[in-house]
N, C-alpha and C. Protein backbone atom coordinates (compact mmCIF):
# COMPACT_ATOMS: atom_id res chain seq x y z
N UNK A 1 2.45 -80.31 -58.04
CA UNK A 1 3.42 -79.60 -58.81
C UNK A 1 2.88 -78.26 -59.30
N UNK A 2 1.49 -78.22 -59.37
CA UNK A 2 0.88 -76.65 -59.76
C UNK A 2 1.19 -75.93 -58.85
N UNK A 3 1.24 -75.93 -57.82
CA UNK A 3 1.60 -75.45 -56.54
C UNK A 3 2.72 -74.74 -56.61
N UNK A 4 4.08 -75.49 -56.91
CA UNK A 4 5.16 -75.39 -56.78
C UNK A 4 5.76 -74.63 -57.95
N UNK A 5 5.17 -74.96 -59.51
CA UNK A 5 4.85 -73.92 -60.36
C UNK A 5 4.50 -72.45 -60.04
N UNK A 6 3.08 -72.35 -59.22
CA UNK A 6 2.95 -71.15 -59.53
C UNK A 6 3.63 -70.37 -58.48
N UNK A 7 4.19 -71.00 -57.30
CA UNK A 7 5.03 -70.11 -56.58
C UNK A 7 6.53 -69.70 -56.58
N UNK A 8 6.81 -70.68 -57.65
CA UNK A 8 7.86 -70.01 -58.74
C UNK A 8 7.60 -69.16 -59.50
N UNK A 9 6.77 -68.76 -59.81
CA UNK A 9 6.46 -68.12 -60.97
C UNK A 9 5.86 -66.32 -60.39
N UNK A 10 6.17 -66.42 -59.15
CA UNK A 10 5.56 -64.97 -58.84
C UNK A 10 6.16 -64.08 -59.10
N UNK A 11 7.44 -63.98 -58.81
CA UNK A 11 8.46 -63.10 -59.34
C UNK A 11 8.24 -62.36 -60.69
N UNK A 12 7.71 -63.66 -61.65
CA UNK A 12 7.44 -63.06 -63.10
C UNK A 12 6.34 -62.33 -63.02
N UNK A 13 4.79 -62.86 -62.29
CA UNK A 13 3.99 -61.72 -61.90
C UNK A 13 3.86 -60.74 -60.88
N UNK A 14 4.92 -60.83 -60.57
CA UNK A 14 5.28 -59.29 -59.65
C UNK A 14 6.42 -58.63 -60.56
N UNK A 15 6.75 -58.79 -61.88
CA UNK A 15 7.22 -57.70 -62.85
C UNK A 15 8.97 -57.78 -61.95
N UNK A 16 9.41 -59.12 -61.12
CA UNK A 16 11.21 -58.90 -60.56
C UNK A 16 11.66 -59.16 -61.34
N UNK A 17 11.18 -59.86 -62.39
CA UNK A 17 11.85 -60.19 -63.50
C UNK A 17 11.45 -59.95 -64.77
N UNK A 18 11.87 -59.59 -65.83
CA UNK A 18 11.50 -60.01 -67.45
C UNK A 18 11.37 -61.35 -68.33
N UNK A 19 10.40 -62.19 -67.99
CA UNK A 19 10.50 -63.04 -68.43
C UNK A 19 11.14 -64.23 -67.90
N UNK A 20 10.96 -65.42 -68.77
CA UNK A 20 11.18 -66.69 -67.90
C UNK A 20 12.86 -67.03 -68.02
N UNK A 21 13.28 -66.77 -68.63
CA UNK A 21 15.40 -66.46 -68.91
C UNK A 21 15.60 -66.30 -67.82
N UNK A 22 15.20 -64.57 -67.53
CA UNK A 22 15.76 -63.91 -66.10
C UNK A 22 15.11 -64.64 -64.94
N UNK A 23 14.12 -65.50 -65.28
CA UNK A 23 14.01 -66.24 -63.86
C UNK A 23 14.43 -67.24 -63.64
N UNK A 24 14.96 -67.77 -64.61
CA UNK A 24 15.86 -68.96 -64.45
C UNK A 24 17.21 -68.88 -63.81
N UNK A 25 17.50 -67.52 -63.82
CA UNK A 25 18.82 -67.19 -62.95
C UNK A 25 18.11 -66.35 -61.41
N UNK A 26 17.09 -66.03 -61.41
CA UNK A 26 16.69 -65.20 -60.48
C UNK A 26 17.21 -65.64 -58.61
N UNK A 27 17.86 -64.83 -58.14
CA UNK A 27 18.24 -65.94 -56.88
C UNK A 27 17.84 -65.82 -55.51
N UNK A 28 16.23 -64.97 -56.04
CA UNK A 28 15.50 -64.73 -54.86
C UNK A 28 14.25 -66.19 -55.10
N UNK A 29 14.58 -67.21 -55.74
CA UNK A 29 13.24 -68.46 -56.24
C UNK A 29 13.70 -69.02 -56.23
N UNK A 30 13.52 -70.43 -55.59
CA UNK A 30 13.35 -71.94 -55.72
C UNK A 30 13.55 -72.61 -57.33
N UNK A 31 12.70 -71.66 -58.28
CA UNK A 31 12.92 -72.21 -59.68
C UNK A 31 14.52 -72.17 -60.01
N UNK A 32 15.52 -71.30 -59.60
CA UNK A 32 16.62 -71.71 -59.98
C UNK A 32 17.60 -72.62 -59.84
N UNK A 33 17.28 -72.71 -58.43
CA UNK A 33 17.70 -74.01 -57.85
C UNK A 33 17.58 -75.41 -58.81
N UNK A 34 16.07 -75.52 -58.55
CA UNK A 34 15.73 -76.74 -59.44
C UNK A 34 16.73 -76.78 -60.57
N UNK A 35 16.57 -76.37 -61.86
CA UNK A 35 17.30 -75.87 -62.89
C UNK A 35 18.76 -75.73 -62.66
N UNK A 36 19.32 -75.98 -61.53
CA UNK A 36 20.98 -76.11 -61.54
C UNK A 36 21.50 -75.18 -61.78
N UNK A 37 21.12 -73.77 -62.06
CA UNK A 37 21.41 -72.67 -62.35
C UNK A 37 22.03 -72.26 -61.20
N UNK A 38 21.37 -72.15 -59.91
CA UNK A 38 22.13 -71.76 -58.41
C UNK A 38 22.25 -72.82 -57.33
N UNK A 39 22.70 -72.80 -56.35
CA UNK A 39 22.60 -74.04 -55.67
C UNK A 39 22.05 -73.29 -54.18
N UNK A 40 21.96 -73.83 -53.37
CA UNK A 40 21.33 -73.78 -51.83
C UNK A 40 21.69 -74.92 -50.83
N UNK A 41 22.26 -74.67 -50.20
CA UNK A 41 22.64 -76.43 -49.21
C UNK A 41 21.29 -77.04 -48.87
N UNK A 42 20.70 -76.21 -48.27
CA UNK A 42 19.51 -76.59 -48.00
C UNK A 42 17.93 -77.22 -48.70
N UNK A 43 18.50 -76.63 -50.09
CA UNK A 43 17.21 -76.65 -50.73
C UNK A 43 17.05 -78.45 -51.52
N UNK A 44 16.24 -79.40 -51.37
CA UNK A 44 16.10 -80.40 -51.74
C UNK A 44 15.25 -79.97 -53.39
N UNK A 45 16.15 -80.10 -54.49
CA UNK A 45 15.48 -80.37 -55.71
C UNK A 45 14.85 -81.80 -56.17
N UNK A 46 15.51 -82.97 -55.47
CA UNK A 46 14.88 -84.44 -56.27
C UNK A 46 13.30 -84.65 -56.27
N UNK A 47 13.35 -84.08 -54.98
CA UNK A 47 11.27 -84.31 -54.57
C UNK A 47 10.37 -83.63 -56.20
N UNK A 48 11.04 -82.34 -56.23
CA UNK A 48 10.20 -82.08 -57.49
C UNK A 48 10.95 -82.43 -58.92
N UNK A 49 12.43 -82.59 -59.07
CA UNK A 49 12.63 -83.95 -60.38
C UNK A 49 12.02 -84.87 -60.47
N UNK A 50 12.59 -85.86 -59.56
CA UNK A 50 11.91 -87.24 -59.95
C UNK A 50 10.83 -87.02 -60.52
N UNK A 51 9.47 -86.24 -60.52
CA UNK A 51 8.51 -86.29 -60.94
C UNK A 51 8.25 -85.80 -62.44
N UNK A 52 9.80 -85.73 -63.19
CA UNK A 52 9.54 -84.66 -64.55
C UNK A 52 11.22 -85.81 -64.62
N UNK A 53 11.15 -86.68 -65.23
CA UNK A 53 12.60 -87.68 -65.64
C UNK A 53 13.15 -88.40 -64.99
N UNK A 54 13.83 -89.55 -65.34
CA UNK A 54 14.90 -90.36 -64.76
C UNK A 54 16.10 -89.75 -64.48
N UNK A 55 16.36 -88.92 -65.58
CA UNK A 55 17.90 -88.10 -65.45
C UNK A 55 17.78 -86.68 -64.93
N UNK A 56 18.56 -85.95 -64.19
CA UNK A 56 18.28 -84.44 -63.82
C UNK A 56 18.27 -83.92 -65.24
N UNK A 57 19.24 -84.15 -65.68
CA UNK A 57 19.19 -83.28 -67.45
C UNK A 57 17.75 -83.31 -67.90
N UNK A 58 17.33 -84.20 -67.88
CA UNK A 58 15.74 -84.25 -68.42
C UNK A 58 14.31 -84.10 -67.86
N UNK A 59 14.75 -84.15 -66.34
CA UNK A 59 13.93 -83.69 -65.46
C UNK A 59 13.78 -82.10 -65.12
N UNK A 60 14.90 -81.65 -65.52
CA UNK A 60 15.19 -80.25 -65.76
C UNK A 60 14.36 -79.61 -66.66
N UNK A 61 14.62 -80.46 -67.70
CA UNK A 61 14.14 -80.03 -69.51
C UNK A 61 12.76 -80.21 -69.09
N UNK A 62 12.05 -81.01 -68.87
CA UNK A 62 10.37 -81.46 -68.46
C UNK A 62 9.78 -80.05 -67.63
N UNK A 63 10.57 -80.30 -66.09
CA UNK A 63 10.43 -79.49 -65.47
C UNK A 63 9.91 -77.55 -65.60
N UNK A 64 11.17 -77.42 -66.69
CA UNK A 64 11.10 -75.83 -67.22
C UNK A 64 9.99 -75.82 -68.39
N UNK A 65 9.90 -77.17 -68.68
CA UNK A 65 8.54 -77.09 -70.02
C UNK A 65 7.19 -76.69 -69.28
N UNK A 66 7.31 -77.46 -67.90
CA UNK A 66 5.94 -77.53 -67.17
C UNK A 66 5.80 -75.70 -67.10
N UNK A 67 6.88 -75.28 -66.46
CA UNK A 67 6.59 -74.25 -65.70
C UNK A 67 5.86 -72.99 -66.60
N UNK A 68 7.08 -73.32 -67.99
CA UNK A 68 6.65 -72.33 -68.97
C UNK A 68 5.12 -72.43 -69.41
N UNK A 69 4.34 -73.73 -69.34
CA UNK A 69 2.77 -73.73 -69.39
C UNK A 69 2.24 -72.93 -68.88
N UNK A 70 3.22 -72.58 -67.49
CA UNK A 70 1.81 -72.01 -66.68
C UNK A 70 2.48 -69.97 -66.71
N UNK A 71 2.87 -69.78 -67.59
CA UNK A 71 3.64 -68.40 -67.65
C UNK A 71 2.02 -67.22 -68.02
N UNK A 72 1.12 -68.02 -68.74
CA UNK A 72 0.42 -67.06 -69.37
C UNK A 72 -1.17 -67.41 -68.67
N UNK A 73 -0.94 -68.33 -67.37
CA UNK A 73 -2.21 -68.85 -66.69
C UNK A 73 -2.94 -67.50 -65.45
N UNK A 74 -1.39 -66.66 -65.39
CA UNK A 74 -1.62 -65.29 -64.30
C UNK A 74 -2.33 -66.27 -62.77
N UNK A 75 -2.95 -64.86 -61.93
CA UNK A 75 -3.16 -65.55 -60.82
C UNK A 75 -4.12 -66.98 -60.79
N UNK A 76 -3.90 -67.86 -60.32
CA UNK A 76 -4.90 -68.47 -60.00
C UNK A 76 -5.60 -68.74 -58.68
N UNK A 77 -6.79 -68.46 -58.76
CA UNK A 77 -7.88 -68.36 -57.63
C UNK A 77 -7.61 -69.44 -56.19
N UNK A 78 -7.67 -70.98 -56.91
CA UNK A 78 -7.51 -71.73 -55.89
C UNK A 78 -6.14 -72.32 -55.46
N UNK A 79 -5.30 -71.18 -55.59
CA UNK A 79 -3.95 -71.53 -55.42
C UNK A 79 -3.45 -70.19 -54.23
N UNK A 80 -4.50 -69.45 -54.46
CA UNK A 80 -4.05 -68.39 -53.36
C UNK A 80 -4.70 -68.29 -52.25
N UNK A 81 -4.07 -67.86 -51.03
CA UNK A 81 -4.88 -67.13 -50.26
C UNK A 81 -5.45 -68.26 -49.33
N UNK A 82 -5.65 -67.84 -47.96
CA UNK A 82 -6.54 -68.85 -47.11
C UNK A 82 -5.74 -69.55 -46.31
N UNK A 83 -4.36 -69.85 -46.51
CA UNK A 83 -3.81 -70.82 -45.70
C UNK A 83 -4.34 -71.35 -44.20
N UNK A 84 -4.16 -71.59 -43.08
CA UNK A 84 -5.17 -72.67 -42.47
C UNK A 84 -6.84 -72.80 -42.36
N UNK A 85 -7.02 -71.70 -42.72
CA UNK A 85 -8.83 -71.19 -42.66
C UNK A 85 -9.11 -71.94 -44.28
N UNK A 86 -8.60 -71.96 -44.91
CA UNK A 86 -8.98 -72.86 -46.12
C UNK A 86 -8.53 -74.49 -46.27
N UNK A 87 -8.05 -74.51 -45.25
CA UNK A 87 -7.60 -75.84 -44.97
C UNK A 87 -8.89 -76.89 -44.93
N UNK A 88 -8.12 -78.24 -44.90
CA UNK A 88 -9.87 -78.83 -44.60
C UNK A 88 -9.62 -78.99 -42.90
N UNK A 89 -11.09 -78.76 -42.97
CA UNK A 89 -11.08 -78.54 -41.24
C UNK A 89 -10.76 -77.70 -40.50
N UNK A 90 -10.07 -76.78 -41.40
CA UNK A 90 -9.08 -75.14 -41.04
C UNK A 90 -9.28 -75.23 -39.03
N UNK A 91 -9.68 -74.67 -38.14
CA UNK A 91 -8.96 -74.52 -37.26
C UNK A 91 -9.76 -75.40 -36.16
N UNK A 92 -10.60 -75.72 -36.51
CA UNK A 92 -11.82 -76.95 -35.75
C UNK A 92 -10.88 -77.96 -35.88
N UNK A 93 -9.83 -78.11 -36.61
CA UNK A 93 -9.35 -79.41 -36.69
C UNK A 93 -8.45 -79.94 -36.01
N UNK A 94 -7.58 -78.66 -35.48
CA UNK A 94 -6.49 -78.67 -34.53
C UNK A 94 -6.85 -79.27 -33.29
């Protein structure tokens, strides 16, 4: 879920938005979706509810609590960068 946090959350550190309000409507992110704010046919929100409530109402509420934790965490190191070369086994593995 840190994952999925902080790649919601880029928008706010790339300055597309003011704050976590305007990203809750923002409708270039995944975070709005979640939050019921916009919808997407495509986009599956339960995978990351279920894990924040029984009810969407409260999985919502959990959810936007988590995210707002991580508003003042800025980049983090082992969350960026590297995709298959940081992998385990990165390309020996294929």
């Amino acid at each position: 879920m840190k994952l999925t946090r902080y790649i919601h959350l880029n928008p706010l550190r790339a300055n597309l938005v003011n704050g976590l309000k305007e990203l809750d409507r923002y409708k270039y992110s995944g975070h709005a979706i979640i939050l019921g704010r916009r919808k997407n046919f495509w986009q599956d929100t339960d995978y990351v509810l279920k894990r924040f409530g029984e009810t969407r109402s409260v999985a919502r509420r959990e959810y936007r609590k988590f995210v707002k934790k991580g508003v003042d965490r800025g980049k983090m190191q082992e969350l960026t960068g590297g995709g298959l070369v940081r992998s385990v086994g990165g390309w020996s593995a294929l």
